[in-house]
PDB file of N, CA and C in Angstrom:
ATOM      1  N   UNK A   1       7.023   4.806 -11.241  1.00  0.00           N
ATOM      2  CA  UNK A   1       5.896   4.010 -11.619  1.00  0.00           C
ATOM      3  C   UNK A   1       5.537   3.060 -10.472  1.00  0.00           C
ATOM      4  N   UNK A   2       4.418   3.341  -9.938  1.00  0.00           N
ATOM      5  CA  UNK A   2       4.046   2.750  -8.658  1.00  0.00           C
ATOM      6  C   UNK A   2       3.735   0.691  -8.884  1.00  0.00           C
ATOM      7  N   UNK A   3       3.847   0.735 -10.097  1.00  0.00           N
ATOM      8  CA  UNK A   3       3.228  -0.579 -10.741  1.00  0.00           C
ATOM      9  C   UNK A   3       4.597  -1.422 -10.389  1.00  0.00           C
ATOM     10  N   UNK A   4       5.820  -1.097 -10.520  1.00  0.00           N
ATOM     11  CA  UNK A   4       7.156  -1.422 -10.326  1.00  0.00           C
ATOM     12  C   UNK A   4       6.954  -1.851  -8.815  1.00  0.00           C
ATOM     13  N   UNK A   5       7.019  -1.095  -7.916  1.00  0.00           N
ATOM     14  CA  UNK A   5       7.043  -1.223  -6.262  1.00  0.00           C
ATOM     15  C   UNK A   5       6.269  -2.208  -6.238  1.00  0.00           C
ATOM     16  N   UNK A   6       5.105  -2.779  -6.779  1.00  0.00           N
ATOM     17  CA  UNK A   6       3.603  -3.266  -6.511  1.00  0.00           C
ATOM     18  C   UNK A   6       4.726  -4.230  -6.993  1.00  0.00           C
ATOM     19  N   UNK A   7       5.302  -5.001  -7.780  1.00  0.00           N
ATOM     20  CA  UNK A   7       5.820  -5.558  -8.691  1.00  0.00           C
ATOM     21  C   UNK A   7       6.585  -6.673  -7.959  1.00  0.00           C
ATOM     22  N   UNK A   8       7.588  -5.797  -7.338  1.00  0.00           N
ATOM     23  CA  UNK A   8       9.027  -6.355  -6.551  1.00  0.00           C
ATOM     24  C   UNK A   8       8.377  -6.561  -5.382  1.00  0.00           C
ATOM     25  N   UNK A   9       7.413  -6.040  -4.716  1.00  0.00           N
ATOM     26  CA  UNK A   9       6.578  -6.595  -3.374  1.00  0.00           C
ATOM     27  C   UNK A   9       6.378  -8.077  -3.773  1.00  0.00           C
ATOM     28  N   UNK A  10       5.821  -8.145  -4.072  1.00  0.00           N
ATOM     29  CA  UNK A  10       4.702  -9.279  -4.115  1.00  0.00           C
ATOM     30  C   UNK A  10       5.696 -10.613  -4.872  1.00  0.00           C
ATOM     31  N   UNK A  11       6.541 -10.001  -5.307  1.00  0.00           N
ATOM     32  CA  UNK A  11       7.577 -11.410  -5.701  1.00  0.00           C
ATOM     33  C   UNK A  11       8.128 -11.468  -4.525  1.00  0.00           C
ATOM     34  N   UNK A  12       8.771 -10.188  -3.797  1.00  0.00           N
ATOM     35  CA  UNK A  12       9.577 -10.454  -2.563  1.00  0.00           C
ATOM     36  C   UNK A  12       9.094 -10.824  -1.264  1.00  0.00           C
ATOM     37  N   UNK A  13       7.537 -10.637  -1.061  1.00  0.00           N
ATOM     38  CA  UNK A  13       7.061 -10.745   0.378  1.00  0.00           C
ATOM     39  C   UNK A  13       6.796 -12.354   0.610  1.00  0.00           C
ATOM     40  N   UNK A  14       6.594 -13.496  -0.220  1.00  0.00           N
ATOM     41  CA  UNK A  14       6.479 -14.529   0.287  1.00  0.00           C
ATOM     42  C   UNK A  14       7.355 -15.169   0.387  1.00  0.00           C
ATOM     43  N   UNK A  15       8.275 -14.820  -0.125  1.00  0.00           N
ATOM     44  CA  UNK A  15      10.133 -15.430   0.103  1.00  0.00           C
ATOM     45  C   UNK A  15      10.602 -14.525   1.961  1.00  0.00           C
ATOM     46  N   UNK A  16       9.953 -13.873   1.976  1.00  0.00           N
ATOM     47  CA  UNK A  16      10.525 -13.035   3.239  1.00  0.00           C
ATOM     48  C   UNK A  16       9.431 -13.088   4.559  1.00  0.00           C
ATOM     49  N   UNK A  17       8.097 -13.714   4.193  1.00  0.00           N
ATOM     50  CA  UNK A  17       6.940 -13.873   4.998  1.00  0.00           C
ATOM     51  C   UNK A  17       6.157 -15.355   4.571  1.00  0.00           C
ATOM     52  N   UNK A  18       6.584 -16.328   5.184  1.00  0.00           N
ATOM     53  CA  UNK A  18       6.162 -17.813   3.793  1.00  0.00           C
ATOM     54  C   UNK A  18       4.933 -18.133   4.370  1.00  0.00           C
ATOM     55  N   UNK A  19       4.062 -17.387   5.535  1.00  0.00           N
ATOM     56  CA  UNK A  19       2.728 -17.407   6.081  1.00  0.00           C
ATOM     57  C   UNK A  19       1.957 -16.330   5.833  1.00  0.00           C
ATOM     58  N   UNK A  20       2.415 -15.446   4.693  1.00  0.00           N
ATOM     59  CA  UNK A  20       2.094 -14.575   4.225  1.00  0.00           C
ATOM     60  C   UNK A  20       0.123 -14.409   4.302  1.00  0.00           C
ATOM     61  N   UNK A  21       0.096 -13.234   4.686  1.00  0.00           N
ATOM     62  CA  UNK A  21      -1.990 -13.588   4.485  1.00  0.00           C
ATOM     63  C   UNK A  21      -2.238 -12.025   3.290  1.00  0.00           C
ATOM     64  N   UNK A  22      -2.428 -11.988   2.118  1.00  0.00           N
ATOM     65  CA  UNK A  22      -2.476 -10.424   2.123  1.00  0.00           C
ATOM     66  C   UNK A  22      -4.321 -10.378   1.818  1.00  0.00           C
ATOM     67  N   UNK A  23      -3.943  -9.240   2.268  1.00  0.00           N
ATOM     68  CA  UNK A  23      -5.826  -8.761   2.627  1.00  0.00           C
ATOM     69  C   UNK A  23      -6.081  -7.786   1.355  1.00  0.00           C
ATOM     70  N   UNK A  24      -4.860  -6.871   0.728  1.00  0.00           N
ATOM     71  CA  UNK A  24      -5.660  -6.293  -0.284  1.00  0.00           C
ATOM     72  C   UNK A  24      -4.687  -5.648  -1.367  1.00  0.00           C
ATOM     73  N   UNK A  25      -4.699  -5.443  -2.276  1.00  0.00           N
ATOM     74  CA  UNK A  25      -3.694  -5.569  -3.285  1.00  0.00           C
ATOM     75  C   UNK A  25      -4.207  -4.841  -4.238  1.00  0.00           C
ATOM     76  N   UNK A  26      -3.230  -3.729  -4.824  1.00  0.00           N
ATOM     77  CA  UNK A  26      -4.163  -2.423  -6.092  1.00  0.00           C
ATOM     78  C   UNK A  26      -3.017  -2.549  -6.962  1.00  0.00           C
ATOM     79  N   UNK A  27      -2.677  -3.389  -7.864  1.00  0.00           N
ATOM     80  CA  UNK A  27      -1.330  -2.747  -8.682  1.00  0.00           C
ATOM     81  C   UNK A  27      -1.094  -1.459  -9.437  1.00  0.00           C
ATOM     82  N   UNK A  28      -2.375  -0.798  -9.370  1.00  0.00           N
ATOM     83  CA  UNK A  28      -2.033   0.558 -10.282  1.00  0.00           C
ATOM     84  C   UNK A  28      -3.319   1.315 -10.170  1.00  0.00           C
ATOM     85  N   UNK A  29      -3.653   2.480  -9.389  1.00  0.00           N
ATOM     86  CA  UNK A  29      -4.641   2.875  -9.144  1.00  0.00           C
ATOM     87  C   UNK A  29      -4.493   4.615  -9.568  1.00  0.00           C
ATOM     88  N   UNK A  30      -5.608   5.222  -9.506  1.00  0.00           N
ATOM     89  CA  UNK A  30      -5.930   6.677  -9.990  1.00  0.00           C
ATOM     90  C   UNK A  30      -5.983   7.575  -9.103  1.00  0.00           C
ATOM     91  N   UNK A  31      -5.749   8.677  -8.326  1.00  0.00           N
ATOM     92  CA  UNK A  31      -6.503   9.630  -7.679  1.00  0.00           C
ATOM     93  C   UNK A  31      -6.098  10.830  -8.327  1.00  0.00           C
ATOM     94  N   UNK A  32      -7.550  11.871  -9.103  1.00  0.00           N
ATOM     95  CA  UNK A  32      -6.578  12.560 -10.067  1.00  0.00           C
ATOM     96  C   UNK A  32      -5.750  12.435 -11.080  1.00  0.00           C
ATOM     97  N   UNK A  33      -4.324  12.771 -11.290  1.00  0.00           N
ATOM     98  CA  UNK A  33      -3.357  12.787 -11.532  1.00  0.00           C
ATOM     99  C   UNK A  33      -2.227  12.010 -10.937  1.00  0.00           C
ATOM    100  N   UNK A  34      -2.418  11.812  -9.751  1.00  0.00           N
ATOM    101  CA  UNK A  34      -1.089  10.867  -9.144  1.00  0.00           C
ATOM    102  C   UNK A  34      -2.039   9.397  -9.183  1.00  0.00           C
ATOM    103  N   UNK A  35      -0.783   8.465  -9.786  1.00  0.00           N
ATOM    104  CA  UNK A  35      -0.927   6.784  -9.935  1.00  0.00           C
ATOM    105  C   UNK A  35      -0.102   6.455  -8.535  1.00  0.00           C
ATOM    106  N   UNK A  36      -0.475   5.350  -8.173  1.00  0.00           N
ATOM    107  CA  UNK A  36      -0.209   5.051  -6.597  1.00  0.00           C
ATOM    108  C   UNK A  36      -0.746   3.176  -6.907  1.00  0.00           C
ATOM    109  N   UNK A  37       0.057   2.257  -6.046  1.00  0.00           N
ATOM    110  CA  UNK A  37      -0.557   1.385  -5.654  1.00  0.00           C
ATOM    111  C   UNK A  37      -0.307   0.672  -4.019  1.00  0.00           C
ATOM    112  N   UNK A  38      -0.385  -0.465  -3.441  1.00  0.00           N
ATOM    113  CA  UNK A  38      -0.989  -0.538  -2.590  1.00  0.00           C
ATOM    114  C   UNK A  38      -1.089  -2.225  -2.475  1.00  0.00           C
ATOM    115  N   UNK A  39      -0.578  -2.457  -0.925  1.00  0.00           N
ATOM    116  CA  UNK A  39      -0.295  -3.875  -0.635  1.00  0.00           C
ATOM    117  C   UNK A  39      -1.098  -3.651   1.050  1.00  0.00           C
ATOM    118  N   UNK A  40      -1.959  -4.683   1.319  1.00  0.00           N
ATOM    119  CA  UNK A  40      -2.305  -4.836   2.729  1.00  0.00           C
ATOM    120  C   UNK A  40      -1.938  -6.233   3.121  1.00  0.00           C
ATOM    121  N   UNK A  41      -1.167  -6.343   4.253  1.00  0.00           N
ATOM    122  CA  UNK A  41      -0.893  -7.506   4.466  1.00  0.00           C
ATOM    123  C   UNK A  41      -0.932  -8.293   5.928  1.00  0.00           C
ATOM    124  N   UNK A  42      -0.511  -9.250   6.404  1.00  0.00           N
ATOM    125  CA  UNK A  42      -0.035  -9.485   7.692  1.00  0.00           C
ATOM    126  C   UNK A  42       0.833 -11.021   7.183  1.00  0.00           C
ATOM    127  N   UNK A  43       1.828 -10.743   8.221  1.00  0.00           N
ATOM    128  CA  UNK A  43       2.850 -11.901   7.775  1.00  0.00           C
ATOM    129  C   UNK A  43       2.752 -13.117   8.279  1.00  0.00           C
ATOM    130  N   UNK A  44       1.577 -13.604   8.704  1.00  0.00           N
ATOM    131  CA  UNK A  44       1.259 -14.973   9.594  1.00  0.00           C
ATOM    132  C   UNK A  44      -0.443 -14.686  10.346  1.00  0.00           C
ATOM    133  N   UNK A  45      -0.982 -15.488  10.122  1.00  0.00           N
ATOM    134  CA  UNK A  45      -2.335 -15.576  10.743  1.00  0.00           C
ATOM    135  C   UNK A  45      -2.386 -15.184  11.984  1.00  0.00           C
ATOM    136  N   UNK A  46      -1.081 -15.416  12.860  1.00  0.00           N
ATOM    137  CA  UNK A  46      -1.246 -15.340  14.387  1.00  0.00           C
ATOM    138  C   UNK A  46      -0.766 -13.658  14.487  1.00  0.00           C
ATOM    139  N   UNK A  47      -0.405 -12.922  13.175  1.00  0.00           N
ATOM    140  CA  UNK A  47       0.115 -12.055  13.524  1.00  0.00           C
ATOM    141  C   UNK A  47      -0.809 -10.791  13.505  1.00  0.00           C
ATOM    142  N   UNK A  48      -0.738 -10.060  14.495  1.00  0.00           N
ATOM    143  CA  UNK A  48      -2.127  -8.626  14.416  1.00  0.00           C
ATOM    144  C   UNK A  48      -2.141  -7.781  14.267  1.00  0.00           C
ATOM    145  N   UNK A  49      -0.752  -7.176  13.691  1.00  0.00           N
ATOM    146  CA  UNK A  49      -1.290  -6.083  12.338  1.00  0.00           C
ATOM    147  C   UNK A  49      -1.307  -6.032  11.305  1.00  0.00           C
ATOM    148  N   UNK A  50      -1.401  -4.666  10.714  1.00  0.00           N
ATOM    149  CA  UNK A  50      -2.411  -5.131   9.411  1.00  0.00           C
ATOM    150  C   UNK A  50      -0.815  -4.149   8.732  1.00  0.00           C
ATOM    151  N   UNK A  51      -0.107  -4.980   7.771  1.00  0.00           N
ATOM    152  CA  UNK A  51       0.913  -3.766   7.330  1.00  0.00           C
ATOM    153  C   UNK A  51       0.471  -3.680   5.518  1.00  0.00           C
ATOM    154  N   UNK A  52       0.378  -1.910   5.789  1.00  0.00           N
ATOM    155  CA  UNK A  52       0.319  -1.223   4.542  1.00  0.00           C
ATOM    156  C   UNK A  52       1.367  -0.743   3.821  1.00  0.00           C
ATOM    157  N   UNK A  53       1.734  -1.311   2.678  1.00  0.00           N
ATOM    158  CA  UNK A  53       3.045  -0.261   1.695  1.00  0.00           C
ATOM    159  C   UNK A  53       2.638  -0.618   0.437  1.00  0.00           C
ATOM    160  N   UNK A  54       3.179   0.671  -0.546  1.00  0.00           N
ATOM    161  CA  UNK A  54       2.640   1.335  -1.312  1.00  0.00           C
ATOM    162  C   UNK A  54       3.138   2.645  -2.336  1.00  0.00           C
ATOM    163  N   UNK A  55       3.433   2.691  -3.272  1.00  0.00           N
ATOM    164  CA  UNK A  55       4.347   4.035  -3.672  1.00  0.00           C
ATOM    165  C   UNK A  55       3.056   4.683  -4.126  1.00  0.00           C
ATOM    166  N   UNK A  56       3.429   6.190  -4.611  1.00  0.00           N
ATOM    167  CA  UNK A  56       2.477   7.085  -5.535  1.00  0.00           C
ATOM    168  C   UNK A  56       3.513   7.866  -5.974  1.00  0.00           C
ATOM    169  N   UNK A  57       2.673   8.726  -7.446  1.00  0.00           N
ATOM    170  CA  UNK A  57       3.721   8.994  -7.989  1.00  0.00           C
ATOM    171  C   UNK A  57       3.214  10.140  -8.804  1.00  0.00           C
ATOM    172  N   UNK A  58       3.667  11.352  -8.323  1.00  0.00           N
ATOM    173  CA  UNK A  58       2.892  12.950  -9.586  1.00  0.00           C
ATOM    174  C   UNK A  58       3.699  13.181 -10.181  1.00  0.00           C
ATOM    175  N   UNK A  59       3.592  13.736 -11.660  1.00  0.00           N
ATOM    176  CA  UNK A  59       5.066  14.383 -12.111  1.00  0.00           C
ATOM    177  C   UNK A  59       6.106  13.690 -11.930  1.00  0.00           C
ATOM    178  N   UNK A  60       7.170  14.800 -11.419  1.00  0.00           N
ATOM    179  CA  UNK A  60       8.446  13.655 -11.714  1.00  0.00           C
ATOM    180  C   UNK A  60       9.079  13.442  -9.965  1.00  0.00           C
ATOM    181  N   UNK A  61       7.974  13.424  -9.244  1.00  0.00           N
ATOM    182  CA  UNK A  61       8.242  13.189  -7.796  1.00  0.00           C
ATOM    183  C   UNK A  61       7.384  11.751  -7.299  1.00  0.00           C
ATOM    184  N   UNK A  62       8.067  11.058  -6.385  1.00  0.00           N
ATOM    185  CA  UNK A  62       7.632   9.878  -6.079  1.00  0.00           C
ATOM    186  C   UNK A  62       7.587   9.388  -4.409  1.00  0.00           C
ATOM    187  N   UNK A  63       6.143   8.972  -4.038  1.00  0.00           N
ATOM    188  CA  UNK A  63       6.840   8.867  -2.401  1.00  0.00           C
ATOM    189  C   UNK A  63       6.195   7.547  -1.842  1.00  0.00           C
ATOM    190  N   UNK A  64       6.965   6.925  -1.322  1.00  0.00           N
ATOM    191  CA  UNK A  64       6.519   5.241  -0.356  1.00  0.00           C
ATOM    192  C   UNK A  64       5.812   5.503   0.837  1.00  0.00           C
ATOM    193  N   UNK A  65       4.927   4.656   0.675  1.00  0.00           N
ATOM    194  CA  UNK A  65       3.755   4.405   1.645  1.00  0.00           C
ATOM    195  C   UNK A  65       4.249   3.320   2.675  1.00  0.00           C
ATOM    196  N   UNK A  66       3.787   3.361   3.727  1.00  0.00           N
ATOM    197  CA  UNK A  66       4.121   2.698   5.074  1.00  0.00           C
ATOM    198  C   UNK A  66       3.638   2.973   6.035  1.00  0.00           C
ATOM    199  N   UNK A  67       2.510   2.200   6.501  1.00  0.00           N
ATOM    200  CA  UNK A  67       1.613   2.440   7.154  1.00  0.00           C
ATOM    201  C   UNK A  67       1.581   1.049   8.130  1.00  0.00           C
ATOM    202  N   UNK A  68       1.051   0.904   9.323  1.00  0.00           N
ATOM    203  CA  UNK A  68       0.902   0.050  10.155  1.00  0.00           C
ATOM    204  C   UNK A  68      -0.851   0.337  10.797  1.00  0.00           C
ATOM    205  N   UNK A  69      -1.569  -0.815  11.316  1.00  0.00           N
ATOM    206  CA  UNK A  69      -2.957  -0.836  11.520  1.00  0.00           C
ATOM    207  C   UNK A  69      -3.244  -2.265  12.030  1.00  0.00           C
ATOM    208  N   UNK A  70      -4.165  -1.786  13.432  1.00  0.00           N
ATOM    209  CA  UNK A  70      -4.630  -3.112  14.248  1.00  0.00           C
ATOM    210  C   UNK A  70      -6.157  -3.211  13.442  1.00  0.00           C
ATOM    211  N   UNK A  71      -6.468  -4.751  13.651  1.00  0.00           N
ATOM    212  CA  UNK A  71      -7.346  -4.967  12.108  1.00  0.00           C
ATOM    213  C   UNK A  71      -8.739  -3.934  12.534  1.00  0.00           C
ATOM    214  N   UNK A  72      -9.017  -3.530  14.051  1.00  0.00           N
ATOM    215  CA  UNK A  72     -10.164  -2.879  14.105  1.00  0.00           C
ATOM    216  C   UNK A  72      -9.844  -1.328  13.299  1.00  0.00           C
ATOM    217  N   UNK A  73      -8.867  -0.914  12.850  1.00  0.00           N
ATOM    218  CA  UNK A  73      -8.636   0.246  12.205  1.00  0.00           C
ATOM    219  C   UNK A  73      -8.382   0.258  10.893  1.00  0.00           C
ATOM    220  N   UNK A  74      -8.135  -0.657  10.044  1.00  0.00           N
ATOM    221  CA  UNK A  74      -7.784  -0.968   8.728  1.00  0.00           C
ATOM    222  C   UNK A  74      -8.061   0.158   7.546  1.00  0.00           C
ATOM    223  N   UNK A  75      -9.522  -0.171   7.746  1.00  0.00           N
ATOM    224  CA  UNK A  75     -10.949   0.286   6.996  1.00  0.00           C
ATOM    225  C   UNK A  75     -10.480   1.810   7.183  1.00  0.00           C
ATOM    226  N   UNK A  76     -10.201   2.416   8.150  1.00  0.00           N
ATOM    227  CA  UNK A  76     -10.317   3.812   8.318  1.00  0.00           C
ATOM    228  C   UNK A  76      -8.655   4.115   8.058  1.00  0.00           C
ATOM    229  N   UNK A  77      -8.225   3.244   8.504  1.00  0.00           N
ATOM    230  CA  UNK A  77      -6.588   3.687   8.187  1.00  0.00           C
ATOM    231  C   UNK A  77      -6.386   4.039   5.739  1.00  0.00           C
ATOM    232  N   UNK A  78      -7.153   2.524   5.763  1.00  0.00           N
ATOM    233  CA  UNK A  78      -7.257   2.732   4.475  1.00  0.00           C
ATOM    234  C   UNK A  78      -7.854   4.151   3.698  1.00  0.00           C
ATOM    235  N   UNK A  79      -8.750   4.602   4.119  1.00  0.00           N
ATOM    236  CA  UNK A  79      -9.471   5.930   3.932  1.00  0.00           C
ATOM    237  C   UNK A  79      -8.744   7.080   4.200  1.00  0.00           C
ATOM    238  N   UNK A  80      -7.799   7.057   4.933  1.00  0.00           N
ATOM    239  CA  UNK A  80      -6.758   8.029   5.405  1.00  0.00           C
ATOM    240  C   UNK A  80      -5.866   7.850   4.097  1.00  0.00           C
ATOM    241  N   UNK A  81      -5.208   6.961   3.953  1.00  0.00           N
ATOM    242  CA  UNK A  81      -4.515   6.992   2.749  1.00  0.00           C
ATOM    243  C   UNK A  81      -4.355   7.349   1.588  1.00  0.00           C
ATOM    244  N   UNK A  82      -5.811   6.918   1.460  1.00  0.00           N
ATOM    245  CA  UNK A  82      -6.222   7.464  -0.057  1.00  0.00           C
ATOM    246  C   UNK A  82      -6.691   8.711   0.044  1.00  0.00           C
ATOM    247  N   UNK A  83      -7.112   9.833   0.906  1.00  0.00           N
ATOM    248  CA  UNK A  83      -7.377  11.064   1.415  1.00  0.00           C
ATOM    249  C   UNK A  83      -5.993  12.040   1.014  1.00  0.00           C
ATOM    250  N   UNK A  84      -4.984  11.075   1.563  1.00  0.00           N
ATOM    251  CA  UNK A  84      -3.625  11.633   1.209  1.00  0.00           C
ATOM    252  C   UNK A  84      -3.108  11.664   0.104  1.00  0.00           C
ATOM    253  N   UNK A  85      -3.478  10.423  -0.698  1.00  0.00           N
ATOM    254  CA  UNK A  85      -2.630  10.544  -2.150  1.00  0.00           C
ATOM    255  C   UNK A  85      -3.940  11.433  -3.150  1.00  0.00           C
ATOM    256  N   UNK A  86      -4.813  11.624  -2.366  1.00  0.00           N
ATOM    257  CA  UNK A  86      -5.722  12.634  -3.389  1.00  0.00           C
ATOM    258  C   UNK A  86      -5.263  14.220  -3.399  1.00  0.00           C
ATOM    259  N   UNK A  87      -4.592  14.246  -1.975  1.00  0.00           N
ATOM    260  CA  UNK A  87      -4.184  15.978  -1.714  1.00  0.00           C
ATOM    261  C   UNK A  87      -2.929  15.912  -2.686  1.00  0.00           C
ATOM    262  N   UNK A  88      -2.196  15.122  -2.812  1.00  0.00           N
ATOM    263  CA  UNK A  88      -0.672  15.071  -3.552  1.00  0.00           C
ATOM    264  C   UNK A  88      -0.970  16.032  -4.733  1.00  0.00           C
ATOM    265  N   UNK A  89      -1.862  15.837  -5.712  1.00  0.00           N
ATOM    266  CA  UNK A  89      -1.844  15.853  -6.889  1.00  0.00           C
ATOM    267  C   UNK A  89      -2.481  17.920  -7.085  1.00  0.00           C
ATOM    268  N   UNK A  90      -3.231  17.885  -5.754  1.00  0.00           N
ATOM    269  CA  UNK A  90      -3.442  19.260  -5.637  1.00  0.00           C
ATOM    270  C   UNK A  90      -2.285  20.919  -5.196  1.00  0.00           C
ATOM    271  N   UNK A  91      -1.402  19.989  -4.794  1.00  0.00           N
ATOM    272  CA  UNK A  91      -0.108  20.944  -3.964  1.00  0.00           C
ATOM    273  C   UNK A  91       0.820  21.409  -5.267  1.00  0.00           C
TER     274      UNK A  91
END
């Protein structure tokens, strides 16, 4: 259950990042059949990338997202992602 990962993030990242900035946050999202969610973050204002993690989840298989992105790529990195957890549900 991707809602779990989304869960324990977000209690754990400002105890572990206390300049925490997050840019975008899905606790429980759709593509298809596979549920997936989704944390964008950076751990300090001065800091310049953009870090993505994230579980999804089909059936009874489950896989973590981890992604890294300089902020001019975000937008497209994001689109890649979700491109991917849409093929999951087709294989």
């Amino acid at each position: 259950m991707p809602h779990i990962y989304y869960d324990q993030a977000t209690d754990s990242l400002p105890s572990l990042h206390p300049e925490l900035i997050t840019l975008a946050a899905h606790r429980l999202g759709a593509v298809g059949s596979t549920l997936y969610s989704l944390i964008c973050y950076k751990t300090s204002r001065d800091f310049v990338e953009i870090l993505v993690t994230g579980a999804a989840v089909h059936d009874q298989q489950a896989w973590r997202i981890d992604a890294v992105s300089s902020r001019s790529s975000y937008g497209e990195l994001l689109l890649r992602v979700v491109e991917v957890i849409s093929r999951i549900s087709s294989n």
